[in-house]
PDB file of N, CA and C in Angstrom:
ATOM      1  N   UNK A   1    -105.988-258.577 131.540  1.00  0.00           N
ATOM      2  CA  UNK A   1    -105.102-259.611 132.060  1.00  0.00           C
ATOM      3  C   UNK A   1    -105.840-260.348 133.170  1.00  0.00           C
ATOM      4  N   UNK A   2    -105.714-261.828 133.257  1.00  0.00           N
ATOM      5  CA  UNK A   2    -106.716-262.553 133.988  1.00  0.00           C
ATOM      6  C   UNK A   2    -105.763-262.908 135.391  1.00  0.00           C
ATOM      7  N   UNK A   3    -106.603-263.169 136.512  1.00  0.00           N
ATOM      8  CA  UNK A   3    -105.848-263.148 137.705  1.00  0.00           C
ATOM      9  C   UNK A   3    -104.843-264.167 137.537  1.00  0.00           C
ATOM     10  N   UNK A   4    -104.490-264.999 136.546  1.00  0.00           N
ATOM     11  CA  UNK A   4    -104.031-266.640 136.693  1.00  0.00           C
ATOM     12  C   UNK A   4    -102.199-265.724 136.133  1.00  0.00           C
ATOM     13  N   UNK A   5    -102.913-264.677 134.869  1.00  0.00           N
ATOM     14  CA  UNK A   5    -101.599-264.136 134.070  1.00  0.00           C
ATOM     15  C   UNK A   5    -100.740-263.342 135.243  1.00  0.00           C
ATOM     16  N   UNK A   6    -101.477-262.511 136.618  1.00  0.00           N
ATOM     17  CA  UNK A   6    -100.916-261.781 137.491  1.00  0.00           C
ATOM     18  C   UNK A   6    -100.222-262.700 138.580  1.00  0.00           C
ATOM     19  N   UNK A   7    -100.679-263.506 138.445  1.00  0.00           N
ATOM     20  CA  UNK A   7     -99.984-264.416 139.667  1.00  0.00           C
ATOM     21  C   UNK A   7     -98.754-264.684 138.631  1.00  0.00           C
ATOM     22  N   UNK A   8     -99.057-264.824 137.698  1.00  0.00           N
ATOM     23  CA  UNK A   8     -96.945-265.919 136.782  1.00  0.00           C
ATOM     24  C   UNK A   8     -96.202-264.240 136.698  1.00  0.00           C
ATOM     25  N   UNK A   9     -96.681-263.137 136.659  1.00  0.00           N
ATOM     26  CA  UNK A   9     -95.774-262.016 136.482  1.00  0.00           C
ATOM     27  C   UNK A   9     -95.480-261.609 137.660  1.00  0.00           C
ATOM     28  N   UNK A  10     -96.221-261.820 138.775  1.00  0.00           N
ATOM     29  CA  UNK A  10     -95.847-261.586 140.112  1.00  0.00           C
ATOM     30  C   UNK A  10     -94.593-262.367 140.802  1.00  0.00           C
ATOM     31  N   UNK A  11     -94.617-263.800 139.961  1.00  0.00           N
ATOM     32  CA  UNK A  11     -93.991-264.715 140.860  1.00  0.00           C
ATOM     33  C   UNK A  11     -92.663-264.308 139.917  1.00  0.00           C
ATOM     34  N   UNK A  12     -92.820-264.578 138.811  1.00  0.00           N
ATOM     35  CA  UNK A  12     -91.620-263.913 137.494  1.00  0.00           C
ATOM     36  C   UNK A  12     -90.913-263.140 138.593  1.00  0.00           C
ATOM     37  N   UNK A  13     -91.234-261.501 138.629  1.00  0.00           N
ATOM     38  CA  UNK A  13     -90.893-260.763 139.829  1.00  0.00           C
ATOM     39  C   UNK A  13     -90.022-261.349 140.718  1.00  0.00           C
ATOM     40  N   UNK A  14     -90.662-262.463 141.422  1.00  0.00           N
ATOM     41  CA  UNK A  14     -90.198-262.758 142.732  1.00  0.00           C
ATOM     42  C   UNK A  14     -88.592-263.388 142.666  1.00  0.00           C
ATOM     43  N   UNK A  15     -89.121-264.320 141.654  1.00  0.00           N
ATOM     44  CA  UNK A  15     -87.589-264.885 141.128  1.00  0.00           C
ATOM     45  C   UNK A  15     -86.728-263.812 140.694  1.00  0.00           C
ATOM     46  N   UNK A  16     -86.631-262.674 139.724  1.00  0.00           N
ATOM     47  CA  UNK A  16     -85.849-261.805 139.257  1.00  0.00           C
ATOM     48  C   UNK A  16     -85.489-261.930 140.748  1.00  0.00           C
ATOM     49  N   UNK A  17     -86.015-260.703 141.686  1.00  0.00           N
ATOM     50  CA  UNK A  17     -85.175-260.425 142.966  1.00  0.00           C
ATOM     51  C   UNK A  17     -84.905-261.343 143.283  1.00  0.00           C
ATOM     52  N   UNK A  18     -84.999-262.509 143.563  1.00  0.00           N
ATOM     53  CA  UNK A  18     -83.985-263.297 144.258  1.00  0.00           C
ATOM     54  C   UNK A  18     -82.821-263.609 143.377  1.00  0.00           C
ATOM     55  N   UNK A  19     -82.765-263.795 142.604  1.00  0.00           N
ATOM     56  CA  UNK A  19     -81.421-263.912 141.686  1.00  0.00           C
ATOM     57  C   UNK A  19     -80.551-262.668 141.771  1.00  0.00           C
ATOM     58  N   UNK A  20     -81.355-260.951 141.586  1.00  0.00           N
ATOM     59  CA  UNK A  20     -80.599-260.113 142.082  1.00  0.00           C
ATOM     60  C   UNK A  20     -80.017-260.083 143.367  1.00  0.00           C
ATOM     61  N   UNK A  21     -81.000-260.366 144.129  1.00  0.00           N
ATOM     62  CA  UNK A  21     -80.398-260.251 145.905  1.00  0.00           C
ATOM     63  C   UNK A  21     -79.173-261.848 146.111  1.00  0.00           C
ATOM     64  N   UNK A  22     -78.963-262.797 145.156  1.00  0.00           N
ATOM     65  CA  UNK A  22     -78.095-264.147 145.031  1.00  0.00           C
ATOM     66  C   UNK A  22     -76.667-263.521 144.479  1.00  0.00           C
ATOM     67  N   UNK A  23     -77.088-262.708 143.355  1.00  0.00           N
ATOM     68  CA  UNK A  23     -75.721-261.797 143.092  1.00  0.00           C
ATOM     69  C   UNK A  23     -74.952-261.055 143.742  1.00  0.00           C
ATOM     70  N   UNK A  24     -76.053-260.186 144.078  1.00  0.00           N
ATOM     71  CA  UNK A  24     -75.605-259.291 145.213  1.00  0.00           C
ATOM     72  C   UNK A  24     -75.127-259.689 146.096  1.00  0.00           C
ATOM     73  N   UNK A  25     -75.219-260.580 146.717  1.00  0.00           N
ATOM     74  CA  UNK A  25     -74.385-261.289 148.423  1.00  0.00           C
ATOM     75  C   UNK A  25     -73.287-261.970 147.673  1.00  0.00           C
ATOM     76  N   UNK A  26     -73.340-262.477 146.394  1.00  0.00           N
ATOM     77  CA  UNK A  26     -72.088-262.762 145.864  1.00  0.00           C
ATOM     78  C   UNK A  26     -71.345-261.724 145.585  1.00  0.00           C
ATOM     79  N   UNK A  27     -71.366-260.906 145.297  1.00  0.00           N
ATOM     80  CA  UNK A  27     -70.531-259.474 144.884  1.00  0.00           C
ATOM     81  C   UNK A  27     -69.902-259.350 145.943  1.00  0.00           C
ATOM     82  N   UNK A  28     -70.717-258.754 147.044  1.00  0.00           N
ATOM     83  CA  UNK A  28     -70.775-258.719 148.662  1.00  0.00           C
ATOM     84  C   UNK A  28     -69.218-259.205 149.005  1.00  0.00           C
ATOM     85  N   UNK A  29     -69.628-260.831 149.124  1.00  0.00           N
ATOM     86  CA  UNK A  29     -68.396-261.625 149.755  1.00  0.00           C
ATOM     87  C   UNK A  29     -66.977-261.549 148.961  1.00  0.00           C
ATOM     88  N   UNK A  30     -67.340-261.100 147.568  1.00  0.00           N
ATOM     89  CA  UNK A  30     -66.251-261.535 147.038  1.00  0.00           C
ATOM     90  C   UNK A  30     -65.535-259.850 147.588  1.00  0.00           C
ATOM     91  N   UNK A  31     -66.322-258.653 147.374  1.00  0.00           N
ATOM     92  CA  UNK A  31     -65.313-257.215 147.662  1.00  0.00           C
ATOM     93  C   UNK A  31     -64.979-257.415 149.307  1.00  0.00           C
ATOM     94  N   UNK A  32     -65.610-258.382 150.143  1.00  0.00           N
ATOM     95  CA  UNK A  32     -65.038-258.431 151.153  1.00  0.00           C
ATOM     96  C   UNK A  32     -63.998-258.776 151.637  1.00  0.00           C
ATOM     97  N   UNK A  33     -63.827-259.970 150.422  1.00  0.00           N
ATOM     98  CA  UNK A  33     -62.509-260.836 150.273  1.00  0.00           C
ATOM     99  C   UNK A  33     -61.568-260.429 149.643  1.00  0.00           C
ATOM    100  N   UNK A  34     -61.845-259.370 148.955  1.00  0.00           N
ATOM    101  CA  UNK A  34     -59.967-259.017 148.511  1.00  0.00           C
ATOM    102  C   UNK A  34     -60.122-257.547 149.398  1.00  0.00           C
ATOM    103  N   UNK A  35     -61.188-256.977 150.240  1.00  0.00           N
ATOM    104  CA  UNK A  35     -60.775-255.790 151.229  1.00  0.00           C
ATOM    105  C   UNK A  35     -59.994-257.039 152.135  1.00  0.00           C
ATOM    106  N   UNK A  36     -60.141-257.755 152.760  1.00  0.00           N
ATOM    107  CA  UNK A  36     -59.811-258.303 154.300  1.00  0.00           C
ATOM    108  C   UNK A  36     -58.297-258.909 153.369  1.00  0.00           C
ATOM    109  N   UNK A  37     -58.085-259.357 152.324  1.00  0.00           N
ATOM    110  CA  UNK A  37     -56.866-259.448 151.698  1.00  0.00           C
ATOM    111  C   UNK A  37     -55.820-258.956 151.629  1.00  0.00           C
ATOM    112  N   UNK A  38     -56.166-257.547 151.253  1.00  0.00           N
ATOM    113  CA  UNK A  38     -55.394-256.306 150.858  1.00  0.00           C
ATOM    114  C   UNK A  38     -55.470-255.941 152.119  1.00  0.00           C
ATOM    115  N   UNK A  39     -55.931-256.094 153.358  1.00  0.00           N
ATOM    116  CA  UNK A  39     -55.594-255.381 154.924  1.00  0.00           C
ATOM    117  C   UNK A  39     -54.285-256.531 155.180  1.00  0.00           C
ATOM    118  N   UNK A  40     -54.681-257.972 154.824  1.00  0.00           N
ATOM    119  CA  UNK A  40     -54.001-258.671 155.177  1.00  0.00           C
ATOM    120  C   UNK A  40     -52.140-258.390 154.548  1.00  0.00           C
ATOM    121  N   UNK A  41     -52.387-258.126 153.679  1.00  0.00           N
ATOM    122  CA  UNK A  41     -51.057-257.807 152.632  1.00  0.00           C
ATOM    123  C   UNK A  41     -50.589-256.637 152.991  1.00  0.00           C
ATOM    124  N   UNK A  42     -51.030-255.464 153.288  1.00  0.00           N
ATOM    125  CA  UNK A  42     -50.890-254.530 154.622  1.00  0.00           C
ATOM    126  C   UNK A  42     -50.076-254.388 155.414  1.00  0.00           C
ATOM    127  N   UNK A  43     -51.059-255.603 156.341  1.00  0.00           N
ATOM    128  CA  UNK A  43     -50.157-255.884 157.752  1.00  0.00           C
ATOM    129  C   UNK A  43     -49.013-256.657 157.360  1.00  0.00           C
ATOM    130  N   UNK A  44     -49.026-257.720 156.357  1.00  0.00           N
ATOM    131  CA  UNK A  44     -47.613-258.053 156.627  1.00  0.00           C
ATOM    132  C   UNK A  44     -46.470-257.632 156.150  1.00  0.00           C
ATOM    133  N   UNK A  45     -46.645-256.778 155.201  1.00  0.00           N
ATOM    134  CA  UNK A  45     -45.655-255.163 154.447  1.00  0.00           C
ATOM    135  C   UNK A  45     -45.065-254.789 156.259  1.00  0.00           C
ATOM    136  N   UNK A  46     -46.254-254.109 156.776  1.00  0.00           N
ATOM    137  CA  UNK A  46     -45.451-253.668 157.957  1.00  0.00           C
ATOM    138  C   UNK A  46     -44.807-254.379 158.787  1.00  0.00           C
ATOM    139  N   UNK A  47     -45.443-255.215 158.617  1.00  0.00           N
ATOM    140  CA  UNK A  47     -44.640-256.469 160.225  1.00  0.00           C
ATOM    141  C   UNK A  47     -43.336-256.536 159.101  1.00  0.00           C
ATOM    142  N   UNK A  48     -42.962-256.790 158.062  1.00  0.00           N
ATOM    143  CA  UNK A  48     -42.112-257.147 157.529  1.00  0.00           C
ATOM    144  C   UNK A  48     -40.923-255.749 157.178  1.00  0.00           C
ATOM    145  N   UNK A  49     -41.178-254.725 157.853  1.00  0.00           N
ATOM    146  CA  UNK A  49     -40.709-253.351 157.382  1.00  0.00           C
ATOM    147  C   UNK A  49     -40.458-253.386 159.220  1.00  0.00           C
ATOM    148  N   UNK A  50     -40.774-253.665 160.166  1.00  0.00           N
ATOM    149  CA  UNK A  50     -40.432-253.963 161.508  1.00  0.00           C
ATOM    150  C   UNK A  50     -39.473-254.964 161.367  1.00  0.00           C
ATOM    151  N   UNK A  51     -39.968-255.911 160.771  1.00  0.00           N
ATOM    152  CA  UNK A  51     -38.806-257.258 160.871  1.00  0.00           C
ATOM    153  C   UNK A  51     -37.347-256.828 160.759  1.00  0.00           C
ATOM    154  N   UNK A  52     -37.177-256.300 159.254  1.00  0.00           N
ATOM    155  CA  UNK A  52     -36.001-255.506 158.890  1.00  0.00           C
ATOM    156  C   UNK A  52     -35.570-254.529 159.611  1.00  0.00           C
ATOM    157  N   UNK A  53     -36.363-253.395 160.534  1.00  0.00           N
ATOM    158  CA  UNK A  53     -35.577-252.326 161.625  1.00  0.00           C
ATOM    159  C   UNK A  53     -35.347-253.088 162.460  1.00  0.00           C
ATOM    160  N   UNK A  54     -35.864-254.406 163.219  1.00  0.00           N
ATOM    161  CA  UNK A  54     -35.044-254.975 164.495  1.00  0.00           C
ATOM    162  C   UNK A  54     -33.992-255.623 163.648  1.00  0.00           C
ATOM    163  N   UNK A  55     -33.617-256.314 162.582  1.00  0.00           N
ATOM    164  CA  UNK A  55     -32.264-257.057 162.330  1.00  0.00           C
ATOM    165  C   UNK A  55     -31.373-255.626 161.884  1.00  0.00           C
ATOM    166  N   UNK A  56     -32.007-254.338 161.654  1.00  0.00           N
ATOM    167  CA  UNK A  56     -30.686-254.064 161.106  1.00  0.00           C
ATOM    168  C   UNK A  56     -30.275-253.090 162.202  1.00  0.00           C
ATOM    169  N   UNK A  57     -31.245-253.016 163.547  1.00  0.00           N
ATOM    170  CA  UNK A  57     -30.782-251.964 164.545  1.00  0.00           C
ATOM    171  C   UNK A  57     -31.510-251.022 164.920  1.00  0.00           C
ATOM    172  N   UNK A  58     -32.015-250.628 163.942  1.00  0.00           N
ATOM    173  CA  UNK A  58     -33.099-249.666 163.867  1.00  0.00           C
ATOM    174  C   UNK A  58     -34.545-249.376 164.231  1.00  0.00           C
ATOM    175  N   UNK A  59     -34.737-250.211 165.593  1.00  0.00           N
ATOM    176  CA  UNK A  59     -35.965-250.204 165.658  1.00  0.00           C
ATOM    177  C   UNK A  59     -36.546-248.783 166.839  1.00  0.00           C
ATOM    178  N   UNK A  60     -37.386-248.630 167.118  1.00  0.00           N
ATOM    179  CA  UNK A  60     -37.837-247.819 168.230  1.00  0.00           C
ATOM    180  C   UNK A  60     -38.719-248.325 169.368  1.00  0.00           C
ATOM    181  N   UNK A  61     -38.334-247.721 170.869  1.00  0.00           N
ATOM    182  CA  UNK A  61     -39.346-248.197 171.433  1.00  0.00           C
ATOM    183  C   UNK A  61     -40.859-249.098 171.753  1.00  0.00           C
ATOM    184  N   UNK A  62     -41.786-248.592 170.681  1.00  0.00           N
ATOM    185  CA  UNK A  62     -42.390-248.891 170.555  1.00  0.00           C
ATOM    186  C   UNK A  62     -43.147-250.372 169.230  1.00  0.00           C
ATOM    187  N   UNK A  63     -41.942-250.584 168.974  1.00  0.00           N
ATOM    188  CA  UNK A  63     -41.536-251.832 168.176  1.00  0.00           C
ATOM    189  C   UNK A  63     -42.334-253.091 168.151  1.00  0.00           C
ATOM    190  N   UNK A  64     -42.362-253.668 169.493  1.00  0.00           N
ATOM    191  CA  UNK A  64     -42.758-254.941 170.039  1.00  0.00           C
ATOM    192  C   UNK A  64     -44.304-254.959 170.436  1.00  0.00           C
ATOM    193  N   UNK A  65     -44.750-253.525 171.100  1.00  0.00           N
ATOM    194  CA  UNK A  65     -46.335-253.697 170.657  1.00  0.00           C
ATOM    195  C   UNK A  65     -46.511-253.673 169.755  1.00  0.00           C
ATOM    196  N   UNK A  66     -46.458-252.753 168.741  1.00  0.00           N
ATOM    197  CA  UNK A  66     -46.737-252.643 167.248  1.00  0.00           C
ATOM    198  C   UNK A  66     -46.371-254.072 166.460  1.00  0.00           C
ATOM    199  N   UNK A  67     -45.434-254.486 166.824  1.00  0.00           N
ATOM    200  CA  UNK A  67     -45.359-256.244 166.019  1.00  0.00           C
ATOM    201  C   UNK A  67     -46.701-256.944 167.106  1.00  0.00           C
ATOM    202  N   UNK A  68     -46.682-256.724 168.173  1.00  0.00           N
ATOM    203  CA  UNK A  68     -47.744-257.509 168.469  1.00  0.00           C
ATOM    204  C   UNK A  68     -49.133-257.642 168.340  1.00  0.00           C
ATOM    205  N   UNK A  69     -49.450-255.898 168.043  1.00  0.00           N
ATOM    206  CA  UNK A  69     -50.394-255.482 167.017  1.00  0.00           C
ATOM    207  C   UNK A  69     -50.967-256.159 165.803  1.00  0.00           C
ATOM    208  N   UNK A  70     -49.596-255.738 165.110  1.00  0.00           N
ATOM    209  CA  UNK A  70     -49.907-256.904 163.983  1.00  0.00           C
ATOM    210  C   UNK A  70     -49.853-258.142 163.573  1.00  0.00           C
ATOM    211  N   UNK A  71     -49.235-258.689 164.233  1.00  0.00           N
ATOM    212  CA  UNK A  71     -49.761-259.945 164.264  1.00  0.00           C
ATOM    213  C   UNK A  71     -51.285-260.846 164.863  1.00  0.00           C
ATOM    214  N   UNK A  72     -51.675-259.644 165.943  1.00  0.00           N
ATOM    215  CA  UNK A  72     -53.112-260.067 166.661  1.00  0.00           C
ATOM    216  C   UNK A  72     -54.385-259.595 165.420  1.00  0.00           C
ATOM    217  N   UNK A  73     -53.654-258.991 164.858  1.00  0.00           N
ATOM    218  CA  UNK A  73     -55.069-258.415 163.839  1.00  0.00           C
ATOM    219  C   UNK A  73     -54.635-259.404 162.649  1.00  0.00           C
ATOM    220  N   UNK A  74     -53.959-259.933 162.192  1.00  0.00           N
ATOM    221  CA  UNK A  74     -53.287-260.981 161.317  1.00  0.00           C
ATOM    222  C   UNK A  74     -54.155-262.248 161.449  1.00  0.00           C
ATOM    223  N   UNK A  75     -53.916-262.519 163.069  1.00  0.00           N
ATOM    224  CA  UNK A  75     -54.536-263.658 163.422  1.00  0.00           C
ATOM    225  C   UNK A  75     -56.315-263.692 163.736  1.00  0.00           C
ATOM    226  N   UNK A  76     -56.365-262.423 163.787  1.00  0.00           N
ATOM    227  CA  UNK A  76     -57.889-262.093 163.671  1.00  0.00           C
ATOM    228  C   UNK A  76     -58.858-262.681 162.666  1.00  0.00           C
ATOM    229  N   UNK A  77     -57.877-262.492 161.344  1.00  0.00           N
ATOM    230  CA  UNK A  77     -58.239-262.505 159.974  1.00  0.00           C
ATOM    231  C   UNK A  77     -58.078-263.777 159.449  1.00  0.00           C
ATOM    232  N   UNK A  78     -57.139-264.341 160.140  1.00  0.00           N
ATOM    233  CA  UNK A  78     -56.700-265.820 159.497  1.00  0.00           C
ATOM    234  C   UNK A  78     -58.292-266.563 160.395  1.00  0.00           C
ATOM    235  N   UNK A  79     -58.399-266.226 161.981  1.00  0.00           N
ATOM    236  CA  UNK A  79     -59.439-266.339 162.789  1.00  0.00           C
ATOM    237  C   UNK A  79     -61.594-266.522 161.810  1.00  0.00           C
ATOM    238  N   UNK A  80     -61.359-265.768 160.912  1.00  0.00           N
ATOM    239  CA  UNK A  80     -62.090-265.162 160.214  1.00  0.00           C
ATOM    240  C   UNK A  80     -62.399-265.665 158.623  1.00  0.00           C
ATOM    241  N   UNK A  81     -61.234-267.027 159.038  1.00  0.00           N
ATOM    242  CA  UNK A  81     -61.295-267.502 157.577  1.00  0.00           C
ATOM    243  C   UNK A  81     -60.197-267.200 156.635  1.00  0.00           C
ATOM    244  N   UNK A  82     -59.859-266.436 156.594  1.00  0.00           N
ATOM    245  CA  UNK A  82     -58.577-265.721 155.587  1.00  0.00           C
ATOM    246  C   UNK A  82     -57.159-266.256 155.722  1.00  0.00           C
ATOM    247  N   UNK A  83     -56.488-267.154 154.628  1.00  0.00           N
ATOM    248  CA  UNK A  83     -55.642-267.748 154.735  1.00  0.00           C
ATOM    249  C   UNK A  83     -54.092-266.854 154.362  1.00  0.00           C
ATOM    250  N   UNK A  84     -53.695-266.566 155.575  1.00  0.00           N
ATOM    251  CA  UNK A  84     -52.501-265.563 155.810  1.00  0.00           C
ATOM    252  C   UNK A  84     -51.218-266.325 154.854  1.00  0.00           C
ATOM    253  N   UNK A  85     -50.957-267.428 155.288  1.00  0.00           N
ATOM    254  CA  UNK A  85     -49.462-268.292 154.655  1.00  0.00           C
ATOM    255  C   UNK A  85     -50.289-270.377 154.280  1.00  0.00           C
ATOM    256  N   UNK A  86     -49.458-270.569 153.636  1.00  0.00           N
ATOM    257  CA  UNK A  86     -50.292-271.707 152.906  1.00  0.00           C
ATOM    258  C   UNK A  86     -49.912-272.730 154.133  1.00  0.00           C
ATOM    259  N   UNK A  87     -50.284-273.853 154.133  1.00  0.00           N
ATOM    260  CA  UNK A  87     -50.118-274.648 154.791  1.00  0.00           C
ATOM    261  C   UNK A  87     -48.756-275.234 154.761  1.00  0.00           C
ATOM    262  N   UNK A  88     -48.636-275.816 155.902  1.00  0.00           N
ATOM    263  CA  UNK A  88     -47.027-276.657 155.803  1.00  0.00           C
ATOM    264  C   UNK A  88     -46.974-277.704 155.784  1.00  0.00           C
ATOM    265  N   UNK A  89     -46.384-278.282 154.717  1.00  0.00           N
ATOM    266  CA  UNK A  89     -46.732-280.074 154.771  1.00  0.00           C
ATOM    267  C   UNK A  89     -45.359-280.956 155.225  1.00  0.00           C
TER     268      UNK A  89
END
């Protein structure tokens, strides 16, 4: 094999990995995006399981941090790019 054939299989090479490592950060973002999703869907199960113990009476002490909790990590995420509720027109 002549040095001219090692340089096109080398560079061949080079391209494969970059197309793997192009996938890969696509994979990446996308399992990031339905983890930070599914935290998001999460938090608002609970804020919404709080919502319902303060209207029906039932809440405890510690109520109003914990809603404030979640909503600061809510807004973290929306902070972060992640669209919590659609826009209001």
């Amino acid at each position: 094999m002549g040095i001219l054939d090692k340089v096109k299989q080398q560079a061949a090479q080079l391209k494969d990995n970059e197309k793997v490592k192009e996938v890969t950060d696509k994979v990446k973002e996308k399992v990031e995006d339905v983890q930070a999703r599914r935290k998001a869907n999460d938090l608002l199960a609970d804020l919404g399981r709080l919502f319902y113990a303060q209207h029906t009476g039932r809440t405890n002490a510690t109520a109003e941090a914990e809603i404030a909790r979640l909503v600061a990590e809510l807004r973290a995420l929306e902070d972060d790019g992640l669209t919590i509720l659609p826009e209001q027109g």
